[in-house]
Protein backbone atom coordinates (compact mmCIF):
# COMPACT_ATOMS: atom_id res chain seq x y z
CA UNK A 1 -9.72 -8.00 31.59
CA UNK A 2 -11.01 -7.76 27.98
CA UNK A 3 -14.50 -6.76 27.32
CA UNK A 4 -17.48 -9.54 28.10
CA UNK A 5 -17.80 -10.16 23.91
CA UNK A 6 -14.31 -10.76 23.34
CA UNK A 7 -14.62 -13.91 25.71
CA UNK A 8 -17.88 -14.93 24.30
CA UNK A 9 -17.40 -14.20 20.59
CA UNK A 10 -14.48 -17.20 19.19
CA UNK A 11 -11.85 -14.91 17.97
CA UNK A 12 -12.34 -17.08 14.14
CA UNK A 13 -16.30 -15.67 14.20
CA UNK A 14 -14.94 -11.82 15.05
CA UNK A 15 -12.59 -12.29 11.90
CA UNK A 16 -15.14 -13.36 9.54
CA UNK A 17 -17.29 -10.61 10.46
CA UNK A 18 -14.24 -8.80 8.94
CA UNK A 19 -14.23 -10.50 6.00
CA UNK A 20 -15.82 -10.26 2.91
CA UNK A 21 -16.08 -12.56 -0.48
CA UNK A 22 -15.57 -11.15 -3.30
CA UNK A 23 -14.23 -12.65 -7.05
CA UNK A 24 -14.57 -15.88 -4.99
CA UNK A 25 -11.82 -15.04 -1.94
CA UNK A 26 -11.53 -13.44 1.13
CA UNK A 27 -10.52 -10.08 1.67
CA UNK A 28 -10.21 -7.98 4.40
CA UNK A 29 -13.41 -6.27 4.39
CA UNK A 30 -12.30 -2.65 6.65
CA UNK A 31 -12.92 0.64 4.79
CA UNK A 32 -9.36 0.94 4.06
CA UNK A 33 -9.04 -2.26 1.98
CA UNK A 34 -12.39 -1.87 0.16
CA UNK A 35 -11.70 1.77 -0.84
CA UNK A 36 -8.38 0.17 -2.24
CA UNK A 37 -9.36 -2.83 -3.66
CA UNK A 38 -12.62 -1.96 -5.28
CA UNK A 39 -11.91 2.22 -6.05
CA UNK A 40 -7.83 2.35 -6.15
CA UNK A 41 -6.36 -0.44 -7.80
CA UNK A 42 -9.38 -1.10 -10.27
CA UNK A 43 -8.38 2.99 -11.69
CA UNK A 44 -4.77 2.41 -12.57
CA UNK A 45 -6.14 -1.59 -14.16
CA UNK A 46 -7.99 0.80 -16.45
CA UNK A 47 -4.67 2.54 -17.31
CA UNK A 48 -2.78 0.93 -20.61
CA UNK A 49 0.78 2.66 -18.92
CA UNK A 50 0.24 0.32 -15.87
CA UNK A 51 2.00 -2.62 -16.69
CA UNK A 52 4.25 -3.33 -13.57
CA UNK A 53 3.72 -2.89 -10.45
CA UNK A 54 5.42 -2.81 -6.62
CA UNK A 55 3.20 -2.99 -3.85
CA UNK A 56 5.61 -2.69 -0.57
CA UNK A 57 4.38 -4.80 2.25
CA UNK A 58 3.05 -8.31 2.47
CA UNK A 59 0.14 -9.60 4.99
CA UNK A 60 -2.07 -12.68 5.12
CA UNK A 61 -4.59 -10.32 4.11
CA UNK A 62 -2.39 -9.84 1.16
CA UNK A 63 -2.31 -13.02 -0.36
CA UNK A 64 -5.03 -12.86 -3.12
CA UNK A 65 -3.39 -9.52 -4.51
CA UNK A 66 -1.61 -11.47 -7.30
CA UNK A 67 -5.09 -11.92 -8.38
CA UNK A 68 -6.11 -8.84 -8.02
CA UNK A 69 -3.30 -7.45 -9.89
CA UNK A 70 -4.29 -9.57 -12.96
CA UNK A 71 -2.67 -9.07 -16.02
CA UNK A 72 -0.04 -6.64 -14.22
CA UNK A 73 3.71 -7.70 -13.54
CA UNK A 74 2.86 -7.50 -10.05
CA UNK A 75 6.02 -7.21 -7.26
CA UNK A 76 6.17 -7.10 -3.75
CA UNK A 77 8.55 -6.81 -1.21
CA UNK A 78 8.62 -7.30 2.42
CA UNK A 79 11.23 -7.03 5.17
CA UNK A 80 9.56 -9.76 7.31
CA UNK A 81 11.52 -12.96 5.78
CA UNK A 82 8.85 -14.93 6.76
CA UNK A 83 6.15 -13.29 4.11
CA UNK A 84 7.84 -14.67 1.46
CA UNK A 85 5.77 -18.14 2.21
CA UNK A 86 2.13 -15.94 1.21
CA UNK A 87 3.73 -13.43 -1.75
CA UNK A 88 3.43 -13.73 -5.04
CA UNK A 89 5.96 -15.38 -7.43
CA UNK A 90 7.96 -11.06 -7.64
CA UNK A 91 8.83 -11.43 -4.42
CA UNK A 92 11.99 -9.87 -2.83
CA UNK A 93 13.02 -9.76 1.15
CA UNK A 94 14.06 -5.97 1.43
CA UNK A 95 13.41 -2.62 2.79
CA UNK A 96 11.84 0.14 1.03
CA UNK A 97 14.92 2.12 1.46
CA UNK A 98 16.97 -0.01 -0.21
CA UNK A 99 14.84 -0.44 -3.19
CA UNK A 100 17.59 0.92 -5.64
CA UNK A 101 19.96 -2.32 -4.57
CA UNK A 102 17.82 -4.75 -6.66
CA UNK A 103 15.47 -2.78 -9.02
CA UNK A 104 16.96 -0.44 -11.73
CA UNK A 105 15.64 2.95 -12.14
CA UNK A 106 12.42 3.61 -14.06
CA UNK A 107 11.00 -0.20 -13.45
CA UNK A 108 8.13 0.60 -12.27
CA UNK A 109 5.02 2.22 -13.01
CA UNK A 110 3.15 2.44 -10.01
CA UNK A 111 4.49 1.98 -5.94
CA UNK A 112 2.09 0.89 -3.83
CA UNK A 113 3.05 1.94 0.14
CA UNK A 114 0.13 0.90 2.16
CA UNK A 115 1.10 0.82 5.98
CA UNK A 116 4.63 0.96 5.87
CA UNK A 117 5.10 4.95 6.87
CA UNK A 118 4.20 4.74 10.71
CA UNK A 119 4.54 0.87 10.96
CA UNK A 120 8.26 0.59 10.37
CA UNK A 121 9.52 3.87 8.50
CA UNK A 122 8.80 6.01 11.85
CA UNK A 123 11.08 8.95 11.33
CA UNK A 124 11.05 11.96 8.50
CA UNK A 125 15.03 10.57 7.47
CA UNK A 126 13.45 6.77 6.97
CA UNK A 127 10.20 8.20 5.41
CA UNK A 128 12.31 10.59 3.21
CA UNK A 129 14.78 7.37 2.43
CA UNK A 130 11.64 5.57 1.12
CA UNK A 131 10.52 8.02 -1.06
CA UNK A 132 13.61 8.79 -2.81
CA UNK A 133 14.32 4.91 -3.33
CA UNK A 134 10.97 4.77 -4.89
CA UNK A 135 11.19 7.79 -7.23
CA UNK A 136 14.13 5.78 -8.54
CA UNK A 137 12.50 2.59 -9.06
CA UNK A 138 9.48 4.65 -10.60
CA UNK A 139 9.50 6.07 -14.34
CA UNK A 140 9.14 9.52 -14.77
CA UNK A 141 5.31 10.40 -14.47
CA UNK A 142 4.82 6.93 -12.48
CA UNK A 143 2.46 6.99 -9.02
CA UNK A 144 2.86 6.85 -5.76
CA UNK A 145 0.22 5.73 -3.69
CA UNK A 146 0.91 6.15 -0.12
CA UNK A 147 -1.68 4.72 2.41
CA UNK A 148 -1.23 5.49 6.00
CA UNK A 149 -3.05 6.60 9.69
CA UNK A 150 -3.24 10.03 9.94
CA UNK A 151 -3.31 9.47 14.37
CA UNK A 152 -0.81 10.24 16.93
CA UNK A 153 2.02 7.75 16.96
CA UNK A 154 1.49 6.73 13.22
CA UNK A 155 1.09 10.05 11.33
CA UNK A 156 3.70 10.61 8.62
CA UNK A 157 5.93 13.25 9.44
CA UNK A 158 6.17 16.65 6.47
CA UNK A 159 4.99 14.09 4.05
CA UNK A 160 3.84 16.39 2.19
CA UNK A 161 7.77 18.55 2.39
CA UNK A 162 9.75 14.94 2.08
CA UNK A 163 7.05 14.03 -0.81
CA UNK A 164 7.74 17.37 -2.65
CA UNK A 165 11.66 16.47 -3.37
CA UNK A 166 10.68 13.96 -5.99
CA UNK A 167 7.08 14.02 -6.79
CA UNK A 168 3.98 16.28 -7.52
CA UNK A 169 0.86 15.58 -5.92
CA UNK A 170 -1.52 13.79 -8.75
CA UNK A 171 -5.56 13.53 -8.65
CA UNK A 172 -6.87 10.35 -8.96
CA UNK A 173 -9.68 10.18 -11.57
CA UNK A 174 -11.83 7.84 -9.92
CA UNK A 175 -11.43 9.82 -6.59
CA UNK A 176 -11.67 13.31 -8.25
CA UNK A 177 -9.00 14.37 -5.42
CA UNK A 178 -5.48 13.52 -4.77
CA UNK A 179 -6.44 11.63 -1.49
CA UNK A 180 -8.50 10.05 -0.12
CA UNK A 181 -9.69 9.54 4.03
CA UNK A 182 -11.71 6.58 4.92
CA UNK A 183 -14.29 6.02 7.77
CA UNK A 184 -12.07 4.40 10.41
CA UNK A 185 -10.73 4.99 13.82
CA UNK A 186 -7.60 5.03 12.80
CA UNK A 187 -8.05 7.78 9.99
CA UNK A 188 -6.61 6.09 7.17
CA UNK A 189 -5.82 8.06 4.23
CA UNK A 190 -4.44 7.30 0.82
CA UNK A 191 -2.31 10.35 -0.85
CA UNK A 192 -1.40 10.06 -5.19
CA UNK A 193 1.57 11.47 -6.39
CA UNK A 194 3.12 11.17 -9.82
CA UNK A 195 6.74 11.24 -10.41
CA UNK A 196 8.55 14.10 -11.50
């Protein structure tokens, strides 16, 4: 039986309590999403060599990012056929392992991997297939932002080791460290890394 509030509380009021407006939408308001959305992405905006971008993984929660990547080519892709309804117009169906299939090398300047390490790239091989396809896809001295939950049954395996083949850890100015941990249960953590 679920706890006494779950049953009292409409499921639609416990989402809006997890919700914030900001720039006139909703976002996702957990510390994970506001430590990216208003410290993260805002830093590389500020950078002149950010001009396209690939942000792997799509979610309602998601949606606005076009927005929020304003005045950046911004690309996402998905495995989940059905996300191409709420992506932006740079959408592609495919997994991060096979990144090299449809984007040539050095496209991108930044590679956004928020959740996918420990929600669908499990293993060290899959996790070490990712990051290779996206030091290909990234220019030299491009980043690699990889968000993920540092808890049992979703912590990255040697990222650090699988990380090291292609990319050197990178401090992010506006963090003054090159990651970051936020205040949730689920210890999310970003990590920077620049290609080599």
């Amino acid at each position: 039986m679920s706890p006494l509030w779950r049953r009292i509380v409409p499921r639609s009021m416990r989402l809006r309590s997890r919700l914030r407006l900001k720039n006139g939408r909703w976002r996702l308001a957990t510390p994970d999403r506001v430590m990216l959305e208003d410290v993260i992405v805002p830093e590389f905006l500020g950078q002149e060599d950010i001009t396209r971008v690939l942000d792997v993984g799509v979610a309602w929660y998601t949606r606005t990012y076009p927005r929020l990547y304003r005045g950046i080519e911004y690309h996402t892709i998905d495995v989940d056929p059905a996300m191409q309804r709420i992506a932006g117009p740079h959408h592609r169906t495919l997994s991060m392992t096979d990144l090299a299939t449809v984007y040539p090398p050095d496209t991108f300047d930044l590679v956004m991997c928020n959740g996918v390490f420990g929600w669908g790239l499990n293993t060290a091989d899959q996790v070490a297939r990712g990051l290779e396809a996206s030091a290909n896809v990234l220019r030299p001295g491009g980043w690699l932002v990889v968000g993920w939950n540092d808890m049992a049954g979703r912590r990255v395996p040697d990222l650090d080791a699988l990380a090291a083949r292609h990319f050197d850890r990178a401090v992010l100015p506006a963090a003054r460290a090159d990651h970051l941990v936020t205040p949730t249960h689920y210890a999310h953590r970003y990590d920077f890394f620049t290609r080599r």
